[in-house]
PDB file of N, CA and C in Angstrom:
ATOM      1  N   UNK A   1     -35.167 -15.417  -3.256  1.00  0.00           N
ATOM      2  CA  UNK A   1     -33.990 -14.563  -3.356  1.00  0.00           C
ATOM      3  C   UNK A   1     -34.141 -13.381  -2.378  1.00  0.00           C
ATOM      4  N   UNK A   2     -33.199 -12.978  -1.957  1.00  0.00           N
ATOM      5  CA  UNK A   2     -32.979 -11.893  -1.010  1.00  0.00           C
ATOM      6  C   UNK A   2     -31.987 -10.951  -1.593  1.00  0.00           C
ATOM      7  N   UNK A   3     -31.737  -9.398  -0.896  1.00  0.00           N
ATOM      8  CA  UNK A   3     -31.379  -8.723  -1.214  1.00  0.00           C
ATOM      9  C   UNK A   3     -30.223  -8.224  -0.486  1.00  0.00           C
ATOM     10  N   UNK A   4     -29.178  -8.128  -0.929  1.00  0.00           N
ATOM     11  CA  UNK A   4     -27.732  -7.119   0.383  1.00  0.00           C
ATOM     12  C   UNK A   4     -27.069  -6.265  -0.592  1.00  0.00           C
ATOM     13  N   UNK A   5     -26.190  -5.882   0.648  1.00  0.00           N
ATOM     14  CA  UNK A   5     -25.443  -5.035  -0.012  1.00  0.00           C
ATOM     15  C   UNK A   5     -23.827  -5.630   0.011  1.00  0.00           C
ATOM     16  N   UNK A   6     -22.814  -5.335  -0.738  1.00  0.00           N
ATOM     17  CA  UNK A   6     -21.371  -6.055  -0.299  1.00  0.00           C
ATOM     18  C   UNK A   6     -20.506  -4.341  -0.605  1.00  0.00           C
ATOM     19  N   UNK A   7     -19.473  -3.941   0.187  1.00  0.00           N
ATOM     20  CA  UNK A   7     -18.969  -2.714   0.045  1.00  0.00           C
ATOM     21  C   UNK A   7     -17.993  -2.849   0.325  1.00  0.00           C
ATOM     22  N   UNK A   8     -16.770  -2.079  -0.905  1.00  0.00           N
ATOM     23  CA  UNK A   8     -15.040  -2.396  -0.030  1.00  0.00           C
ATOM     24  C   UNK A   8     -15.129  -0.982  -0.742  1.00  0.00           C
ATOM     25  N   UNK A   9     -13.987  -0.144   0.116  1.00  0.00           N
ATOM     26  CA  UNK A   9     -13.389   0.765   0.159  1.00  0.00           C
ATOM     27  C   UNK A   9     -11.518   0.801   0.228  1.00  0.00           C
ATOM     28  N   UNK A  10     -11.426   1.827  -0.398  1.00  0.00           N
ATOM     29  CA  UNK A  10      -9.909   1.810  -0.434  1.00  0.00           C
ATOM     30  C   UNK A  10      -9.753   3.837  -0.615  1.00  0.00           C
ATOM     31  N   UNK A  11      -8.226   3.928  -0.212  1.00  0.00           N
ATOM     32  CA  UNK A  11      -8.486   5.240  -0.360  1.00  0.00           C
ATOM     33  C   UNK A  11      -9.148   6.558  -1.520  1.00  0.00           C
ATOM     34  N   UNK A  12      -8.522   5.447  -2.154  1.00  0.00           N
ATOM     35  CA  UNK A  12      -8.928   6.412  -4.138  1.00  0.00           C
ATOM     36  C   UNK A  12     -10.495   6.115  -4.740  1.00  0.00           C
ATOM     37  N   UNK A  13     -11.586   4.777  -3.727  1.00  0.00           N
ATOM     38  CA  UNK A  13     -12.504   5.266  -4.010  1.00  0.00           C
ATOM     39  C   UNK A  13     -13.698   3.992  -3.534  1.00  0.00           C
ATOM     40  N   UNK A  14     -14.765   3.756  -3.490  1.00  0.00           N
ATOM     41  CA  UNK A  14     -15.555   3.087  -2.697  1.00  0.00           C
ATOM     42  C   UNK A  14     -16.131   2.047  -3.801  1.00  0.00           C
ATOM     43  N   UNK A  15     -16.330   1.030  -3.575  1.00  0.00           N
ATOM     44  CA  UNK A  15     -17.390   0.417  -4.728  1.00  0.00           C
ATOM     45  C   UNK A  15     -18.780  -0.369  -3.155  1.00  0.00           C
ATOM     46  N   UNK A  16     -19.730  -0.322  -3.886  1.00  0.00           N
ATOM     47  CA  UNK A  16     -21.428  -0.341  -3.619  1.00  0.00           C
ATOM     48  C   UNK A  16     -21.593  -1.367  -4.428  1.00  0.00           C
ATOM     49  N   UNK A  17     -22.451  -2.581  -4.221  1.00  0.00           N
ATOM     50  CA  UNK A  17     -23.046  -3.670  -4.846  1.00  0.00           C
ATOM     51  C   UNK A  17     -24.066  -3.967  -4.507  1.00  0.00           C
ATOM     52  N   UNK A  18     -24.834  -4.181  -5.106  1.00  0.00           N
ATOM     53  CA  UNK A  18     -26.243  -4.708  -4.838  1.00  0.00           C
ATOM     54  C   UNK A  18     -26.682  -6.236  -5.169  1.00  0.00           C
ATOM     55  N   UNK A  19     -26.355  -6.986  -4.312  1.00  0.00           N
ATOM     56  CA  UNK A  19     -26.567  -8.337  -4.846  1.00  0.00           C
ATOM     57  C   UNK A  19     -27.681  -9.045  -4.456  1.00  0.00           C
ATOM     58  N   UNK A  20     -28.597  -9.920  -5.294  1.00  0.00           N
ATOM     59  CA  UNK A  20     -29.371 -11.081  -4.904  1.00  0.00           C
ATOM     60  C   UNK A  20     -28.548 -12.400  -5.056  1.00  0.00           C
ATOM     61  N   UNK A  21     -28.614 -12.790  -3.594  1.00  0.00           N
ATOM     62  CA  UNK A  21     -28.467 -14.349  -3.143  1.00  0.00           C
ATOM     63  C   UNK A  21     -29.591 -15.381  -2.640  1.00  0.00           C
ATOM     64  N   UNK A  22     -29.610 -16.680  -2.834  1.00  0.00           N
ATOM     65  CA  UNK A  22     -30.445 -17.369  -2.241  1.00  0.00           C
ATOM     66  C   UNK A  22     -31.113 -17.168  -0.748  1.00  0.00           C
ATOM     67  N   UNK A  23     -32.010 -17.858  -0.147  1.00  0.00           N
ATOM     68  CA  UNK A  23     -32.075 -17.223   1.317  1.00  0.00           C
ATOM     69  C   UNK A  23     -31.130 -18.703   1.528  1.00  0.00           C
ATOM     70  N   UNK A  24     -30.101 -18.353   2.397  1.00  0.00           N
ATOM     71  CA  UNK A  24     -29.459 -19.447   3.159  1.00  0.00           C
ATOM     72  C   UNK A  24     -28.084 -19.353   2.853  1.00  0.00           C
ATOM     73  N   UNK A  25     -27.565 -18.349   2.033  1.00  0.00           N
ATOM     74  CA  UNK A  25     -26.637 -18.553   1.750  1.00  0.00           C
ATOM     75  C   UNK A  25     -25.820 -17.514   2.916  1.00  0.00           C
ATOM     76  N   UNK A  26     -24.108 -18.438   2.957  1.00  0.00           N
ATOM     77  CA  UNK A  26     -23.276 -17.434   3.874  1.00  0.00           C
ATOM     78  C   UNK A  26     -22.969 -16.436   3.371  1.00  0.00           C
ATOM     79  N   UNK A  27     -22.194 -15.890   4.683  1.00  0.00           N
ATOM     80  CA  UNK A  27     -21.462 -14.513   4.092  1.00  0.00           C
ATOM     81  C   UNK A  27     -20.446 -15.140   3.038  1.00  0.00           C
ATOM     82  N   UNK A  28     -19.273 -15.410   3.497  1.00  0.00           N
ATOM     83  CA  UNK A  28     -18.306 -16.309   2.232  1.00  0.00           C
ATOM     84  C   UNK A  28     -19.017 -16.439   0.822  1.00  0.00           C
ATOM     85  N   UNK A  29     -19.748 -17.386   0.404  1.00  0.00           N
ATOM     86  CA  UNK A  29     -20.382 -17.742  -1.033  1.00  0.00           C
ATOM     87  C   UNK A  29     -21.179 -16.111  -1.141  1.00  0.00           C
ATOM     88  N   UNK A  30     -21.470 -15.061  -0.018  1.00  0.00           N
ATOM     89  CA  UNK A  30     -22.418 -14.032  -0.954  1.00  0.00           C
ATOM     90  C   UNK A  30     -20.999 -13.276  -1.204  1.00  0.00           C
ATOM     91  N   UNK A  31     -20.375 -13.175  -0.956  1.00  0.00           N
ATOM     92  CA  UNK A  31     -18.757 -12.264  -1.204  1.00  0.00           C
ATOM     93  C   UNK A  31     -19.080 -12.825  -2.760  1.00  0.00           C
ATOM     94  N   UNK A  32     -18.400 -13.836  -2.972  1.00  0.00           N
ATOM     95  CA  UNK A  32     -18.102 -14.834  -4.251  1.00  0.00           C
ATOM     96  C   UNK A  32     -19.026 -14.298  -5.400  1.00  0.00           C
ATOM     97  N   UNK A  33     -20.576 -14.078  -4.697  1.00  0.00           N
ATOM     98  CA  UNK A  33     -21.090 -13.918  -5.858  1.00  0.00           C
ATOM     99  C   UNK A  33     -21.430 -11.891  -6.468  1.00  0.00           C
ATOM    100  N   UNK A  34     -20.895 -11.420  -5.595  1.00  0.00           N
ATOM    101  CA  UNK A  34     -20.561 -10.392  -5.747  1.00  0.00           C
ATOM    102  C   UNK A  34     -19.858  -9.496  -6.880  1.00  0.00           C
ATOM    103  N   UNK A  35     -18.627 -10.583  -7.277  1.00  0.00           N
ATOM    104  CA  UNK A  35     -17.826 -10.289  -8.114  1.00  0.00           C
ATOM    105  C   UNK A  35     -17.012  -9.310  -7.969  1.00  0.00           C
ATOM    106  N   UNK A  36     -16.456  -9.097  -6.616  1.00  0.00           N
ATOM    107  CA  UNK A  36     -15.713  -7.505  -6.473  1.00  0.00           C
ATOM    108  C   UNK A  36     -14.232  -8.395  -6.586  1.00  0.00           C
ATOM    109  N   UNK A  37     -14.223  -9.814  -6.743  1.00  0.00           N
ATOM    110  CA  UNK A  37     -12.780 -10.489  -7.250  1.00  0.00           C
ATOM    111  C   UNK A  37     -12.458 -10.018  -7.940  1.00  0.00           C
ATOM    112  N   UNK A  38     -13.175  -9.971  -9.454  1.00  0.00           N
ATOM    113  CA  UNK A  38     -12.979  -9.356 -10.843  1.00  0.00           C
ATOM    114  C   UNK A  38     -12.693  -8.307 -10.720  1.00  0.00           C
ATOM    115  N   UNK A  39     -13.130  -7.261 -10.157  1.00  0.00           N
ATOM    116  CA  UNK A  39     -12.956  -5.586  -9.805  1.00  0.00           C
ATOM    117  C   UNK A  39     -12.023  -5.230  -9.105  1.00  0.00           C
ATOM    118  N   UNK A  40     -11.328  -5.640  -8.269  1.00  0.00           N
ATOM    119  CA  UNK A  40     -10.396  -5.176  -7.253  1.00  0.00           C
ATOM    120  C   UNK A  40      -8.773  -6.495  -7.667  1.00  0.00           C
ATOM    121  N   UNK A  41      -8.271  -5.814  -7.956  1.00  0.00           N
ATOM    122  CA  UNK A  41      -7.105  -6.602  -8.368  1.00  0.00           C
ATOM    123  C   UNK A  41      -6.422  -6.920  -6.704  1.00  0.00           C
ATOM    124  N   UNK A  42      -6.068  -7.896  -6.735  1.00  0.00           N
ATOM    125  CA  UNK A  42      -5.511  -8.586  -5.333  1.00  0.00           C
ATOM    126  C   UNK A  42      -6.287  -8.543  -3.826  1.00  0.00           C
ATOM    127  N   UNK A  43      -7.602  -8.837  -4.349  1.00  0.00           N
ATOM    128  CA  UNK A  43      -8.990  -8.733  -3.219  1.00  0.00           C
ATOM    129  C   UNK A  43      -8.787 -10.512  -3.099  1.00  0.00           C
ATOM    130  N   UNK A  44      -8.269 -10.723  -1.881  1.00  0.00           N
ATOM    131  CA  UNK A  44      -8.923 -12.463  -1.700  1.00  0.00           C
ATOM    132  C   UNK A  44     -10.007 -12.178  -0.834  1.00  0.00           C
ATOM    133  N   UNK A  45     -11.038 -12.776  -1.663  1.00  0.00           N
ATOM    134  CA  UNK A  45     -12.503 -13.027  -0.681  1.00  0.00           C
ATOM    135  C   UNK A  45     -12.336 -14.207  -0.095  1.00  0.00           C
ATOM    136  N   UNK A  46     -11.601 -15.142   0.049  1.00  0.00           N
ATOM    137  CA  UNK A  46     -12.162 -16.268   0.475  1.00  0.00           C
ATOM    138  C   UNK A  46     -10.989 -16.260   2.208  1.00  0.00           C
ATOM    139  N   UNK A  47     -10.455 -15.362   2.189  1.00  0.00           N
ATOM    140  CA  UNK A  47     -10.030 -14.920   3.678  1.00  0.00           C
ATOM    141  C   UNK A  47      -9.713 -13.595   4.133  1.00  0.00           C
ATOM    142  N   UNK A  48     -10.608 -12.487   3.258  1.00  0.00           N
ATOM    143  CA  UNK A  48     -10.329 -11.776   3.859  1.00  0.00           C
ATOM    144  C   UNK A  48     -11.829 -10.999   4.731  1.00  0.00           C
ATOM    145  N   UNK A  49     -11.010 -10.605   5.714  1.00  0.00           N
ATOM    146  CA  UNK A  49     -11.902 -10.348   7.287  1.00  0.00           C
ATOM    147  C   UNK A  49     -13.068  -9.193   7.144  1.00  0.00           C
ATOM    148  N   UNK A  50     -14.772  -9.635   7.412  1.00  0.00           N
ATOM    149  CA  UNK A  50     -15.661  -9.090   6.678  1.00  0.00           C
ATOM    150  C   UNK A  50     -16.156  -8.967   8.064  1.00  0.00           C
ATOM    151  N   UNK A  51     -17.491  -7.884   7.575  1.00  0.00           N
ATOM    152  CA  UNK A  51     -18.280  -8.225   9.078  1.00  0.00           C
ATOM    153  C   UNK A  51     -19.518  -7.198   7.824  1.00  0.00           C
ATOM    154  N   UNK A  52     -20.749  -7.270   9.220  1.00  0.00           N
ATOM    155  CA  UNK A  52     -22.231  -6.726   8.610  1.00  0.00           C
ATOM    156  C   UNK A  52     -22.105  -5.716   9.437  1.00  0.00           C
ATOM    157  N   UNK A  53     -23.144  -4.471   8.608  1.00  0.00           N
ATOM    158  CA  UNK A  53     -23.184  -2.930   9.456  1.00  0.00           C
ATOM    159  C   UNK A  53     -21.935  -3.102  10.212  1.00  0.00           C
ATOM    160  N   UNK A  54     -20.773  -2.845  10.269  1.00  0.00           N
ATOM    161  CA  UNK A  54     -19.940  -2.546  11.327  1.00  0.00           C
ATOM    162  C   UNK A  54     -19.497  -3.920  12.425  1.00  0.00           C
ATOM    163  N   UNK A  55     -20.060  -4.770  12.160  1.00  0.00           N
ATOM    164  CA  UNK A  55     -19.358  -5.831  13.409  1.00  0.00           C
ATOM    165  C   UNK A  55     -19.337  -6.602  12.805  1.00  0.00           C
ATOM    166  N   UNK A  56     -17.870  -7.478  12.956  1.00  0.00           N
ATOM    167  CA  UNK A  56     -16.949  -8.196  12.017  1.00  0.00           C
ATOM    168  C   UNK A  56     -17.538  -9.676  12.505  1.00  0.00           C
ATOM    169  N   UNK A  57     -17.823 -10.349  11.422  1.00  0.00           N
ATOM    170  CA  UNK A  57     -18.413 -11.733  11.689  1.00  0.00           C
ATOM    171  C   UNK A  57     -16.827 -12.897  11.929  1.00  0.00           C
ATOM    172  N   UNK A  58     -17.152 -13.424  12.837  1.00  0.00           N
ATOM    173  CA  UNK A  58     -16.406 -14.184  12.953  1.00  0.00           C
ATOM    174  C   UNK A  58     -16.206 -15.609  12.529  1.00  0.00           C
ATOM    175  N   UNK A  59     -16.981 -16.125  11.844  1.00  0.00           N
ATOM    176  CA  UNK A  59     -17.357 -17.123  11.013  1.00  0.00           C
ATOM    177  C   UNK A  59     -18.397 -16.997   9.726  1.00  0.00           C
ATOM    178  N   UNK A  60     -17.388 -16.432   8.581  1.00  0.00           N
ATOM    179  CA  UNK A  60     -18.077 -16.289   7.041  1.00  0.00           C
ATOM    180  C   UNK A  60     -18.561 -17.159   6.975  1.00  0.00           C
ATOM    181  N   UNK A  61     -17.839 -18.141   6.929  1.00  0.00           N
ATOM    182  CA  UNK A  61     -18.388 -19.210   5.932  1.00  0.00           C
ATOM    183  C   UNK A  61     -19.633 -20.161   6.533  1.00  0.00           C
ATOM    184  N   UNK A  62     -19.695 -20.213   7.903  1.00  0.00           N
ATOM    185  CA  UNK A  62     -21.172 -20.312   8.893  1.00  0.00           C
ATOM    186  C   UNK A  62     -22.371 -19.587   8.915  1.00  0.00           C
ATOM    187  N   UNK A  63     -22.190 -18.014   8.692  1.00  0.00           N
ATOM    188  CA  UNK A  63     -23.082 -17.140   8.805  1.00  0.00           C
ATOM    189  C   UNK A  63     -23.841 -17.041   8.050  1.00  0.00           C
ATOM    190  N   UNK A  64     -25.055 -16.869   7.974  1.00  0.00           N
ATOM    191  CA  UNK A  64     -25.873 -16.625   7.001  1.00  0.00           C
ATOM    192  C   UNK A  64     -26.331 -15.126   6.973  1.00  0.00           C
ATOM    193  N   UNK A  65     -25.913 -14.835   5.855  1.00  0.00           N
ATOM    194  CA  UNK A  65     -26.801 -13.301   5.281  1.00  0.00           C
ATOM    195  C   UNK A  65     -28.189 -13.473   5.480  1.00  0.00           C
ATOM    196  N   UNK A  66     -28.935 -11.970   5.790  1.00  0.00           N
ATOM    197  CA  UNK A  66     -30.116 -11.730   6.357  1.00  0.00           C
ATOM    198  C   UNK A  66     -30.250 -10.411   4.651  1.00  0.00           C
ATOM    199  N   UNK A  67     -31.835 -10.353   4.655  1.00  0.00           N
ATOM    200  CA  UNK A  67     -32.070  -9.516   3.786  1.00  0.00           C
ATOM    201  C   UNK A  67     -32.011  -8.174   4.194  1.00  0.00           C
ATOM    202  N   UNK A  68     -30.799  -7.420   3.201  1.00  0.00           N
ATOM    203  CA  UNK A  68     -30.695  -6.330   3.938  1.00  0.00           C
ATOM    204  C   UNK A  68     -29.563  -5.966   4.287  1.00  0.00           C
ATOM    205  N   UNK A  69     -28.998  -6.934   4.636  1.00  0.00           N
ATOM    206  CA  UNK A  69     -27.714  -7.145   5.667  1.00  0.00           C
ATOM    207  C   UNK A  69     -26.433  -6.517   4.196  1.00  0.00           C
ATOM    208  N   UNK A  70     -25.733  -5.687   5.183  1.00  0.00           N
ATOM    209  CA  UNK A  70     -24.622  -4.534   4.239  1.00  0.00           C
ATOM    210  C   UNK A  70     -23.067  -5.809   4.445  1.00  0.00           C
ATOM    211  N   UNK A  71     -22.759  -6.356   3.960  1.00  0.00           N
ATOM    212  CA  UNK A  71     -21.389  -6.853   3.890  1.00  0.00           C
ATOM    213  C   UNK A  71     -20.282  -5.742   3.671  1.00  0.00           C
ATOM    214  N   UNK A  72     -19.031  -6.079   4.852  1.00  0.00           N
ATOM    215  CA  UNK A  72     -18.727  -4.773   4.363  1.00  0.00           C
ATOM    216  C   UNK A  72     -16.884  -5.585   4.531  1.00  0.00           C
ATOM    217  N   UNK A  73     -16.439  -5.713   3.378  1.00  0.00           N
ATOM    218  CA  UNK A  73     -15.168  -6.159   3.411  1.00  0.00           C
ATOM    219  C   UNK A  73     -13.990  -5.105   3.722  1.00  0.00           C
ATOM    220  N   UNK A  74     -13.318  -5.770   4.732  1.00  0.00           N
ATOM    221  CA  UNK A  74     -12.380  -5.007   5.469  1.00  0.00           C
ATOM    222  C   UNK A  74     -10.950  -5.208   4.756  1.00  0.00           C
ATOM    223  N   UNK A  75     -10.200  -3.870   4.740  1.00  0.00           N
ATOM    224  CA  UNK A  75      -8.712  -4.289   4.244  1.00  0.00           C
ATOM    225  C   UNK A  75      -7.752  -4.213   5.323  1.00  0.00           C
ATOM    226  N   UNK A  76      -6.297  -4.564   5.337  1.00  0.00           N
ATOM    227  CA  UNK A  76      -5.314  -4.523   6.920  1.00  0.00           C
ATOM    228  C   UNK A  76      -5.026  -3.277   6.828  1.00  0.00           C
ATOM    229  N   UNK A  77      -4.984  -2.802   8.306  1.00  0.00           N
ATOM    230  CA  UNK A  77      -4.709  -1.458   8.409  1.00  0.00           C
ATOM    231  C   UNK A  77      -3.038  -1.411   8.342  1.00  0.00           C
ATOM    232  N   UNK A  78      -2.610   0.078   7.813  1.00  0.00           N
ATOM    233  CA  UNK A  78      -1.583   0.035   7.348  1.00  0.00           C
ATOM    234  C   UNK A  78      -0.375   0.345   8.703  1.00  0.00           C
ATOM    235  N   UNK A  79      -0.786   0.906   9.607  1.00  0.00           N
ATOM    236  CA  UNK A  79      -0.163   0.836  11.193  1.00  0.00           C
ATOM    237  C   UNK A  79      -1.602   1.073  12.205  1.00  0.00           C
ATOM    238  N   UNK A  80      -0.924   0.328  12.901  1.00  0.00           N
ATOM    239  CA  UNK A  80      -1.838   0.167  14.303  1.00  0.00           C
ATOM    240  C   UNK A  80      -2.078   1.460  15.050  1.00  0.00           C
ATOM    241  N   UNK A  81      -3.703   1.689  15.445  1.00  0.00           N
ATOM    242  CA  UNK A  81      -3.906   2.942  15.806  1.00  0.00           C
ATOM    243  C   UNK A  81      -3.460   3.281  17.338  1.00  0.00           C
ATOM    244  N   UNK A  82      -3.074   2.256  17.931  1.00  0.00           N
ATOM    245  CA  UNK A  82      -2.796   2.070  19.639  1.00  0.00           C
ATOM    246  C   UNK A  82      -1.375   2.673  19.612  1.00  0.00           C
ATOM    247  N   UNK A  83      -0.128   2.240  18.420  1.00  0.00           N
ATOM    248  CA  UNK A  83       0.877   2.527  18.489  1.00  0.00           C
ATOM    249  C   UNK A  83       0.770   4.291  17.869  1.00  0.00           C
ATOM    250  N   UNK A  84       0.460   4.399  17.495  1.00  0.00           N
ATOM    251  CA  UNK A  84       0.117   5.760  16.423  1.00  0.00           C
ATOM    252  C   UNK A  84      -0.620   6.459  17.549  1.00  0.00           C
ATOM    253  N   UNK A  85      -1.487   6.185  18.372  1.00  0.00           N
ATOM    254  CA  UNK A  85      -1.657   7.218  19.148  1.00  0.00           C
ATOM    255  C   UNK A  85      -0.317   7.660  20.345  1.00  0.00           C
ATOM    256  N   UNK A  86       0.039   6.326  21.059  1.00  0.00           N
ATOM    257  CA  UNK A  86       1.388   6.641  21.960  1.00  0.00           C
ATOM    258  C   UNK A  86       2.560   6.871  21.462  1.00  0.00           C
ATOM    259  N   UNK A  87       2.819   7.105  20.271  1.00  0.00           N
ATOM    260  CA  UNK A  87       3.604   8.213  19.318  1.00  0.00           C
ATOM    261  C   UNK A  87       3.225   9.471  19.517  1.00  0.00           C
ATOM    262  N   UNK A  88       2.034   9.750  18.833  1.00  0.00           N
ATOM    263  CA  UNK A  88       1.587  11.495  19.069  1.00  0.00           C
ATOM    264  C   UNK A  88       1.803  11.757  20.695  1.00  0.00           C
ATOM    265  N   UNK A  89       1.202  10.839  21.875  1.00  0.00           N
ATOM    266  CA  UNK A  89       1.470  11.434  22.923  1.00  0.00           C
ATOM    267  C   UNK A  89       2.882  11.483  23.741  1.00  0.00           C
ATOM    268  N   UNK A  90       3.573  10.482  23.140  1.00  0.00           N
ATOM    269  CA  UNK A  90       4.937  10.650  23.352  1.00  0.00           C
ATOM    270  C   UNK A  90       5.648  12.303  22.816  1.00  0.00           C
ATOM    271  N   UNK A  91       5.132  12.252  21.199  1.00  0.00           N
ATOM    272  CA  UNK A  91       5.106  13.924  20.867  1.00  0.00           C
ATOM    273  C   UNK A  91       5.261  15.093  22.015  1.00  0.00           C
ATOM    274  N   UNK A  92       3.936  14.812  22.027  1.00  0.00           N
ATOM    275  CA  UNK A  92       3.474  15.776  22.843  1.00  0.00           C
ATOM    276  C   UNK A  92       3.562  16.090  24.076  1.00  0.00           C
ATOM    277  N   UNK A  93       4.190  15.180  24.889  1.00  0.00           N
ATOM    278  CA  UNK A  93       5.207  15.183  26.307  1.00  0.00           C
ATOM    279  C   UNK A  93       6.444  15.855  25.767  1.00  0.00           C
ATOM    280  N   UNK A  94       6.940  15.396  25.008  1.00  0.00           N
ATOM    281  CA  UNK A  94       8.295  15.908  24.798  1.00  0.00           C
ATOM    282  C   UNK A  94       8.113  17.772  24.558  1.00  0.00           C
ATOM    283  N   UNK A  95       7.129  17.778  23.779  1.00  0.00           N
ATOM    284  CA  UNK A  95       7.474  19.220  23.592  1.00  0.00           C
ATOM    285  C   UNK A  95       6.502  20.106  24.492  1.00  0.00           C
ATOM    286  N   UNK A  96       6.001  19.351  25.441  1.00  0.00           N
ATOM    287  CA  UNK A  96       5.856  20.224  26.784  1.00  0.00           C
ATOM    288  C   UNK A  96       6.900  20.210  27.574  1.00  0.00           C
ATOM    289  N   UNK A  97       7.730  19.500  27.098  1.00  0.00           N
ATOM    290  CA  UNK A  97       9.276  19.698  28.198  1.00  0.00           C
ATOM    291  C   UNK A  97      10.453  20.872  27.921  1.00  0.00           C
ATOM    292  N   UNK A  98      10.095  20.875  26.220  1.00  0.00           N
ATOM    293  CA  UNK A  98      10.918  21.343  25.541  1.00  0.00           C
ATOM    294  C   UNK A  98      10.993  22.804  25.934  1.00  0.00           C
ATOM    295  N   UNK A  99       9.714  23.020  26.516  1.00  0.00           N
ATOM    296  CA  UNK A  99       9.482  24.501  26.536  1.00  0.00           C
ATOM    297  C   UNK A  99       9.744  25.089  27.804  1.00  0.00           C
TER     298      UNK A  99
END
């Protein structure tokens, strides 16, 4: 058995897990055994987009967890930060004109 971590966040508050999985098992089945299904009302683990420390794995259900290794389940962002920034700078042209 090995040791990780699995972590989802949302704005109102963070949950931390500490799980033992087999050695060999993927990311996908270590989500599953996690149980943050039960805890998070409308969490699909079985597609939603995960990655370790910070870089999003691109094949769960291939990957194998390492001991140690922080799972960190991602939720959809609610607007895109590319458009949200050329908004503010659109802003902010305008009201250097304004003046």
């Amino acid at each position: 058995m090995i040791e990780i971590e699995v972590v989802y966040a949302t704005a109102e508050r963070h949950i931390l897990r500490a799980v033992a999985v087999q050695e060999g098992t993927t990311v996908r089945a270590a989500l599953g055994v996690s149980g943050l299904a039960q805890v998070v009302a409308g969490l699909d683990l079985a597609t939603c987009p995960v990655g370790i420390f910070g870089k999003v794995v691109a094949d769960p259900e291939r990957q194998v967890v390492q001991a140690g290794d922080r799972l960190e389940i991602y939720r959809p962002l609610l607007a895109d930060p590319k458009e949200i920034r050329r908004l503010r700078a659109a802003k902010a042209a305008q009201a250097r004109q304004s003046k």
